[in-house]
Each structure stands twice: as C-alpha cells, then as structure tokens.
C-alpha atoms as a PDB file:
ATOM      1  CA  UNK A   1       0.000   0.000   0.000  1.00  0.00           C
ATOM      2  CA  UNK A   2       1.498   3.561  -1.274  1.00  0.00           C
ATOM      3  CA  UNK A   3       1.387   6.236   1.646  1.00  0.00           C
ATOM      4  CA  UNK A   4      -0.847   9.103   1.404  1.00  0.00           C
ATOM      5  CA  UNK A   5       0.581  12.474  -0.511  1.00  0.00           C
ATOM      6  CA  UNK A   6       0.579  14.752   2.654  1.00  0.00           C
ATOM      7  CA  UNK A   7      -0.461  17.361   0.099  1.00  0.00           C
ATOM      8  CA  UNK A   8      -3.355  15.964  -0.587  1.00  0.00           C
ATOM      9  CA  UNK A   9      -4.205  15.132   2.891  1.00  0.00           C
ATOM     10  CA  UNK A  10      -4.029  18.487   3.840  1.00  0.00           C
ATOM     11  CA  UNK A  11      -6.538  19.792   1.616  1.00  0.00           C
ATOM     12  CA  UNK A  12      -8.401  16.676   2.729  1.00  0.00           C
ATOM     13  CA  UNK A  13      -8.283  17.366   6.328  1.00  0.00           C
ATOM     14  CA  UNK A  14      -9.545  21.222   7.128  1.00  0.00           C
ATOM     15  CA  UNK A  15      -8.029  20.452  10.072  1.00  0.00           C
ATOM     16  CA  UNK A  16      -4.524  19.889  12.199  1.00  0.00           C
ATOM     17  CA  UNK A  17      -3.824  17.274  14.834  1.00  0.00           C
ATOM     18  CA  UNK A  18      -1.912  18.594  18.167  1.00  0.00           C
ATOM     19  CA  UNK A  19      -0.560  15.910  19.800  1.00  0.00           C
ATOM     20  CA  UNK A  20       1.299  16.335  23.406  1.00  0.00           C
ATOM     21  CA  UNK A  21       4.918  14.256  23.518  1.00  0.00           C
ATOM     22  CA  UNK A  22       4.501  13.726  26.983  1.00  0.00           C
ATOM     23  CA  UNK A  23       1.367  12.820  27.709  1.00  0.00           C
ATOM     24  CA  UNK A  24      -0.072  11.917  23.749  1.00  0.00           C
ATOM     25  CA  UNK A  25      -3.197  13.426  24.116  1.00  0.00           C
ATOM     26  CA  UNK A  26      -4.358  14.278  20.661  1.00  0.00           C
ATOM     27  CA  UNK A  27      -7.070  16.897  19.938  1.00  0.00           C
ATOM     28  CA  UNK A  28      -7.976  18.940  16.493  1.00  0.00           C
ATOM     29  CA  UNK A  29      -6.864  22.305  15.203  1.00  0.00           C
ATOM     30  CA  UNK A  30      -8.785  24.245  12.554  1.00  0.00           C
ATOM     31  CA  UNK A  31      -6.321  25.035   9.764  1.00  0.00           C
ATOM     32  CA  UNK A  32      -8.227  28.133   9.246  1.00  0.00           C
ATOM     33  CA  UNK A  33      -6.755  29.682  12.538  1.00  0.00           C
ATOM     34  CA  UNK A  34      -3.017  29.752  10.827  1.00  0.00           C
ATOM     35  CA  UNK A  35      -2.668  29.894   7.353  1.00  0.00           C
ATOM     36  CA  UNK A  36       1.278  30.025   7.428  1.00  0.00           C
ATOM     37  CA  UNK A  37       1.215  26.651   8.443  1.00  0.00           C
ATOM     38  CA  UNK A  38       2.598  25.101   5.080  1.00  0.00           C
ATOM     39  CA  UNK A  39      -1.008  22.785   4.224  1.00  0.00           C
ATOM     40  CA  UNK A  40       1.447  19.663   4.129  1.00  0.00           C
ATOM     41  CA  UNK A  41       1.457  20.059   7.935  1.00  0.00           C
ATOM     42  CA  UNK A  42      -0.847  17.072   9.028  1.00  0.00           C
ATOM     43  CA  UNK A  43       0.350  17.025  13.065  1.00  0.00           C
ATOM     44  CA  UNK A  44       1.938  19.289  15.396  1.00  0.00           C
ATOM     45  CA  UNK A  45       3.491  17.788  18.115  1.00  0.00           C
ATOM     46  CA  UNK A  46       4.569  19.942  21.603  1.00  0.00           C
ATOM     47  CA  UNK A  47       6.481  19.120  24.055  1.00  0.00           C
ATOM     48  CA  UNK A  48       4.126  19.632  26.480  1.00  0.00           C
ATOM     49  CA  UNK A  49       0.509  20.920  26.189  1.00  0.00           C
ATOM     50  CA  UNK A  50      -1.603  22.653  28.731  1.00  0.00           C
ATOM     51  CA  UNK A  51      -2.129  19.999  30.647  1.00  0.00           C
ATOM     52  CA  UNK A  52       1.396  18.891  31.354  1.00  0.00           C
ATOM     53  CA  UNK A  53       3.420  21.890  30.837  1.00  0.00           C
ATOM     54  CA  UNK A  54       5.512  22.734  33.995  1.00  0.00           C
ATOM     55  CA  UNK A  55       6.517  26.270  33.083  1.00  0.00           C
ATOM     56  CA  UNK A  56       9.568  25.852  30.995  1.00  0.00           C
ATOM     57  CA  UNK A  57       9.760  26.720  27.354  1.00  0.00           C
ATOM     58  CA  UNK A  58       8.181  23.866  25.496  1.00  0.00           C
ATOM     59  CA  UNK A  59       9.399  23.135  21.411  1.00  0.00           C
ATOM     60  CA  UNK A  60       6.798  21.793  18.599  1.00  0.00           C
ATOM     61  CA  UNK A  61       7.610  20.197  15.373  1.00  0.00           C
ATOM     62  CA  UNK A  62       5.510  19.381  12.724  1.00  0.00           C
ATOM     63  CA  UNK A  63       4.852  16.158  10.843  1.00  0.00           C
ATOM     64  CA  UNK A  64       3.233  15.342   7.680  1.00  0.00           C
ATOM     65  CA  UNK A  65       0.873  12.677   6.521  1.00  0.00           C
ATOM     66  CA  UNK A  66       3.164  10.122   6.565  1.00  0.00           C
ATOM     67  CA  UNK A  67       4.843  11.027  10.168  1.00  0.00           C
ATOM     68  CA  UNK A  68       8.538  13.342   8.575  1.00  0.00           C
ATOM     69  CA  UNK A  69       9.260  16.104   9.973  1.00  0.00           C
ATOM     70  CA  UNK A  70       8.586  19.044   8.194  1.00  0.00           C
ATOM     71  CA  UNK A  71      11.159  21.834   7.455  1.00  0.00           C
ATOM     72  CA  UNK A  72       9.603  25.267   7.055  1.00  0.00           C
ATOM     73  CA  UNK A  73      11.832  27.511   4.484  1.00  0.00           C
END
C-alpha cells in the first residue's frame, strides 16, 4: 500500500492534529486559525501541552501525513 501524498491530505483534512509528547493526548486544530502553516502540515506535536506543561519553554515540530518532519523555508 502507497502512503498518502501529505499534500493531498491536507486539503483533505480542514483540520490539524496537536498531539502532546509527553502525555499523547491528541485533539484537532482548525487550519483556518493559521494559514502560514505550510497545508502539508498534518500534526503538530509539543512538548508539552496545557495539561502537562511545567513552566519551561516547550518546542513543537511538525509532521506530515506520513509522520517526517517538516522543514519550514
């Protein structure tokens, strides 16, 4: 089975899933809020989300369809 073109996904999917690295709760984010979020952007994972976060300064990445890291130029 070929993997799904993250491009197409994204204009698929109207929306973005956040995911929390810590604690891998998942919930949706319309991709309406942020159009400068390239559309091959599929998830957005943090460090820490609401929930968890302790205070420090948390990081995100983002992944595509197929779970790469995506590189913003």
């Amino acid at each position: 089975m070929t993997p799904p073109d993250p491009q197409q996904v994204a204009e698929i999917a109207p929306d973005i899933t956040l995911r929390c690295d810590k604690c891998k709760r998942k919930q949706s984010y319309p991709r309406s809020v942020d159009p400068s979020i390239p559309a091959r952007v599929a998830t957005i994972v943090v460090s820490r989300c609401d929930r968890c976060d302790n205070g420090d300064f948390g990081t995100e990445w983002w992944l595509d369809a197929n779970g790469k890291e995506v590189v913003n130029d």
